[in-house]
C-alpha atoms as a PDB file:
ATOM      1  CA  UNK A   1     136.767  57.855 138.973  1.00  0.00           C
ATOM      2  CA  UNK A   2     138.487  56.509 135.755  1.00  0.00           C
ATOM      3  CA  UNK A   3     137.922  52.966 136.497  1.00  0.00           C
ATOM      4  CA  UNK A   4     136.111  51.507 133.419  1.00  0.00           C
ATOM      5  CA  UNK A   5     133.715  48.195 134.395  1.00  0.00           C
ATOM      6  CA  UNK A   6     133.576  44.803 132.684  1.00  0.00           C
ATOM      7  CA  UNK A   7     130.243  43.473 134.627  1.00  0.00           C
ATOM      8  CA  UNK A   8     129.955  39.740 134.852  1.00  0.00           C
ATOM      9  CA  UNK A   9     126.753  38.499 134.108  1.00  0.00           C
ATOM     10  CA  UNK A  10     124.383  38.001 137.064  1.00  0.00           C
ATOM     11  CA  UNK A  11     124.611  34.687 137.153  1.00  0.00           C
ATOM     12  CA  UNK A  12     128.508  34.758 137.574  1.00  0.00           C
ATOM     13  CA  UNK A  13     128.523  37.204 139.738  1.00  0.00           C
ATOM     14  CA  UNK A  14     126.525  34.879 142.263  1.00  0.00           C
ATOM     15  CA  UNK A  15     128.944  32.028 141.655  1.00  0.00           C
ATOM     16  CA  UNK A  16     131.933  34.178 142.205  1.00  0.00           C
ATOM     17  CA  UNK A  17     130.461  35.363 145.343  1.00  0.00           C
ATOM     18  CA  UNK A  18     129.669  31.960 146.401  1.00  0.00           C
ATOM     19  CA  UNK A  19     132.995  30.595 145.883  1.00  0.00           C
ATOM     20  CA  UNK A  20     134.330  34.115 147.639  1.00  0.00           C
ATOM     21  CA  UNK A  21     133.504  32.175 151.176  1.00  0.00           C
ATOM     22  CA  UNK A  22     135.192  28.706 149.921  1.00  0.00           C
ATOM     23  CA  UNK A  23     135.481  25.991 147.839  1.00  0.00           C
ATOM     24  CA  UNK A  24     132.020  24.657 146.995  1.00  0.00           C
ATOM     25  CA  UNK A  25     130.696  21.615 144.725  1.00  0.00           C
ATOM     26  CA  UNK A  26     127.639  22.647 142.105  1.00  0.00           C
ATOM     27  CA  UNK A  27     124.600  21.794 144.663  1.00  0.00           C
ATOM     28  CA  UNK A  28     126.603  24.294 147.536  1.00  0.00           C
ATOM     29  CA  UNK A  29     126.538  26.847 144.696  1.00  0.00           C
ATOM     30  CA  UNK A  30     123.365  26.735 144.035  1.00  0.00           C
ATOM     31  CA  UNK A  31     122.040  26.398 147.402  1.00  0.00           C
ATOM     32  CA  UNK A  32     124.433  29.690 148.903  1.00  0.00           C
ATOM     33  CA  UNK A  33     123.201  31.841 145.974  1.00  0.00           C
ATOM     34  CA  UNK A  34     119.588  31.209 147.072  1.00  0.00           C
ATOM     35  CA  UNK A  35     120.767  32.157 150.329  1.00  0.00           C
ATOM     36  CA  UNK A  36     122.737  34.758 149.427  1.00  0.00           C
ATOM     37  CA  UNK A  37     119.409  35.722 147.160  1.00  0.00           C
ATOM     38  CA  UNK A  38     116.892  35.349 150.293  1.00  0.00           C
ATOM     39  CA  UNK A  39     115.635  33.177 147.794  1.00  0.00           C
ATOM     40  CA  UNK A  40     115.099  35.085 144.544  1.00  0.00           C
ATOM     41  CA  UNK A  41     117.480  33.231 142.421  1.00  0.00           C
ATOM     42  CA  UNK A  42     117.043  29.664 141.833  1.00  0.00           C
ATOM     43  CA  UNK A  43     119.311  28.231 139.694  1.00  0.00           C
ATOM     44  CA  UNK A  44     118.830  25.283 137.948  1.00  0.00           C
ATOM     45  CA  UNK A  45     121.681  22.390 136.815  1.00  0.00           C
ATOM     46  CA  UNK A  46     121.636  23.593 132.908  1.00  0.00           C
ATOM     47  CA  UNK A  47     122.186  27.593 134.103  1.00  0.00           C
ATOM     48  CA  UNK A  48     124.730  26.530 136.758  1.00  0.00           C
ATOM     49  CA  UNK A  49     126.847  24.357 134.736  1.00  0.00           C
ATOM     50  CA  UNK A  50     126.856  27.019 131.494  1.00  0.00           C
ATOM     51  CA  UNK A  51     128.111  29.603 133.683  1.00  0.00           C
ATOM     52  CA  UNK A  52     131.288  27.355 135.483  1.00  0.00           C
ATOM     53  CA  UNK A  53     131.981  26.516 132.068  1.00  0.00           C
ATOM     54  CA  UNK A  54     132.414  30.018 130.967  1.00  0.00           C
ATOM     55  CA  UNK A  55     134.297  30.832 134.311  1.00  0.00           C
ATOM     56  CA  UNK A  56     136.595  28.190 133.905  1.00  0.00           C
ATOM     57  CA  UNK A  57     137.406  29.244 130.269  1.00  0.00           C
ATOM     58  CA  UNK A  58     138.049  32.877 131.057  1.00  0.00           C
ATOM     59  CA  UNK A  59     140.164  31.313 134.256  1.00  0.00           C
ATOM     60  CA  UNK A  60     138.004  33.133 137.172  1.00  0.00           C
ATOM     61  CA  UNK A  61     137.495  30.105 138.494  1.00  0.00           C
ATOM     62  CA  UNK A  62     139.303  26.224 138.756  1.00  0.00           C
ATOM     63  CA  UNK A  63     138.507  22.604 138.995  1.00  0.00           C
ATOM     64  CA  UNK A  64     139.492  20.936 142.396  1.00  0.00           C
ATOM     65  CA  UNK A  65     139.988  17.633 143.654  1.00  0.00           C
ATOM     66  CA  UNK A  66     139.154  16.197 146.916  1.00  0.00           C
ATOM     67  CA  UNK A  67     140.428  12.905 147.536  1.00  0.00           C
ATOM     68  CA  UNK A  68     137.695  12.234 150.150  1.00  0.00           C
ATOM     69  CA  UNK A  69     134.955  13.212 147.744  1.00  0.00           C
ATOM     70  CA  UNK A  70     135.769  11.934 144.232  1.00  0.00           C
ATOM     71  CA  UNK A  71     132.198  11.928 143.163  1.00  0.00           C
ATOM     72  CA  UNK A  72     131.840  15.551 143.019  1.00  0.00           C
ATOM     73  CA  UNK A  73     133.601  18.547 140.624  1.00  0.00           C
ATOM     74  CA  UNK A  74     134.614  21.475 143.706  1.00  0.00           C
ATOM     75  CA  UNK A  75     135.271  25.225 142.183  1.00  0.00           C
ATOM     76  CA  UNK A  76     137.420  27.316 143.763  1.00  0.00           C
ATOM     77  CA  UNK A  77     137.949  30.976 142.949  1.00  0.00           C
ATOM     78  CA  UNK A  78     141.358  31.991 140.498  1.00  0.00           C
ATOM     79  CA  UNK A  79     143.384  35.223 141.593  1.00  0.00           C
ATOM     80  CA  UNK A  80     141.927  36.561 138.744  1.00  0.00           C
ATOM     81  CA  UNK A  81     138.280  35.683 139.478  1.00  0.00           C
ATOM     82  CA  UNK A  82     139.391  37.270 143.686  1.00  0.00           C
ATOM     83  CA  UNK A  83     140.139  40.326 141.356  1.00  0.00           C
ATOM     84  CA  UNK A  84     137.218  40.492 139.241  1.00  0.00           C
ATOM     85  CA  UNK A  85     135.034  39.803 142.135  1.00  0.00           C
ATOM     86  CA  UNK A  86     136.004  42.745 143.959  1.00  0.00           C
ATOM     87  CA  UNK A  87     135.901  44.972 140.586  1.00  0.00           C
ATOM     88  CA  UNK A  88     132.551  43.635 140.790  1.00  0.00           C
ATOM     89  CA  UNK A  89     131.598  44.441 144.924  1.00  0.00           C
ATOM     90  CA  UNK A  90     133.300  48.028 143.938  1.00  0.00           C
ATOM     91  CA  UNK A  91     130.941  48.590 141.329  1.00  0.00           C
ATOM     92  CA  UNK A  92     128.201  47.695 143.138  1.00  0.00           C
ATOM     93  CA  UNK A  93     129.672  49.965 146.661  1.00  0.00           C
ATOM     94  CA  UNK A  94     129.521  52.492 144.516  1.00  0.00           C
ATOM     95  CA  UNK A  95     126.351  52.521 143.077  1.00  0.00           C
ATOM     96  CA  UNK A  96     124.954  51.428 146.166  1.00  0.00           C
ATOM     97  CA  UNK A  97     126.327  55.215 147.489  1.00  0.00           C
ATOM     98  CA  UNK A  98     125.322  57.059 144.544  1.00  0.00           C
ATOM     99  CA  UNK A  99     121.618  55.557 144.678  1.00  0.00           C
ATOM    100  CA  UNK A 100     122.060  56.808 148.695  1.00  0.00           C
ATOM    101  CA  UNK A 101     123.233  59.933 147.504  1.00  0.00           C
ATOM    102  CA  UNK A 102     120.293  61.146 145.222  1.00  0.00           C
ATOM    103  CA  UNK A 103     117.723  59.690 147.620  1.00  0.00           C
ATOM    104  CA  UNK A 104     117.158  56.307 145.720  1.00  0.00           C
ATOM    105  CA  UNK A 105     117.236  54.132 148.720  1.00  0.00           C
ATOM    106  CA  UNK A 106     117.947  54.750 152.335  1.00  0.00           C
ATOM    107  CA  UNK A 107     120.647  55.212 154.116  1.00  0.00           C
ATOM    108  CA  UNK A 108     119.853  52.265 156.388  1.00  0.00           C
ATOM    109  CA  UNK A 109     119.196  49.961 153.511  1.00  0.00           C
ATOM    110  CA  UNK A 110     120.910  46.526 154.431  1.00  0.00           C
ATOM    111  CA  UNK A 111     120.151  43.317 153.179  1.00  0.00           C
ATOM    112  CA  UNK A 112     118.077  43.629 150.111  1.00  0.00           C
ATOM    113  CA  UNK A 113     115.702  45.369 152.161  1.00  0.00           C
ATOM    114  CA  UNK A 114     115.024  49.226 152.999  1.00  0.00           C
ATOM    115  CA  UNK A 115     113.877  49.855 156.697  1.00  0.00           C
END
């Protein structure tokens, strides 16, 4: 494998993910990654916000209006952030097999939890 890996930080990788599924506004973000978590990240506001901002700037992610909702700022993933998103869920396939493959976890390991 010469694919060479750029991870995201943590925190962007949840947000990515998040927005993977659809359009979302700060408070959906944060409430899927908890979800998406089973609860182990909370983010709060400050963390959130620091993160889109950086998103935005490298262009993984854009700004979106919604003319029923003009209170709130939606994010939507960039083709670029669909891209490094699945870089990302690669990485992490892969890993996932090579921890299978020297006995790290199980083979029926689903969900964030071994059986």
């Amino acid at each position: 494998m010469d694919r060479k890996y750029n991870q995201l930080p943590q925190v962007a990788f949840c947000i990515l993910l998040a927005l993977g599924l659809k359009e979302r506004h700060g408070y959906e973000i944060i409430k899927q990654i908890e979800e998406d978590s089973n609860d182990k990240i909370h983010l709060g506001p400050g963390a959130l916000y620091t993160s889109i901002k950086q998103l935005l700037k490298k262009g993984l992610i854009i700004e979106v209006t919604k003319p029923d909702d003009s209170k709130r700022r939606y994010y939507k993933l960039t083709g670029d952030g669909s891209r490094i998103l699945e870089d990302e869920l690669e990485y992490y396939r892969n890993a996932l097999e090579l921890a299978k493959e020297r006995r790290l976890v199980k083979d029926s390991y689903q969900y964030g939890r071994a059986s």
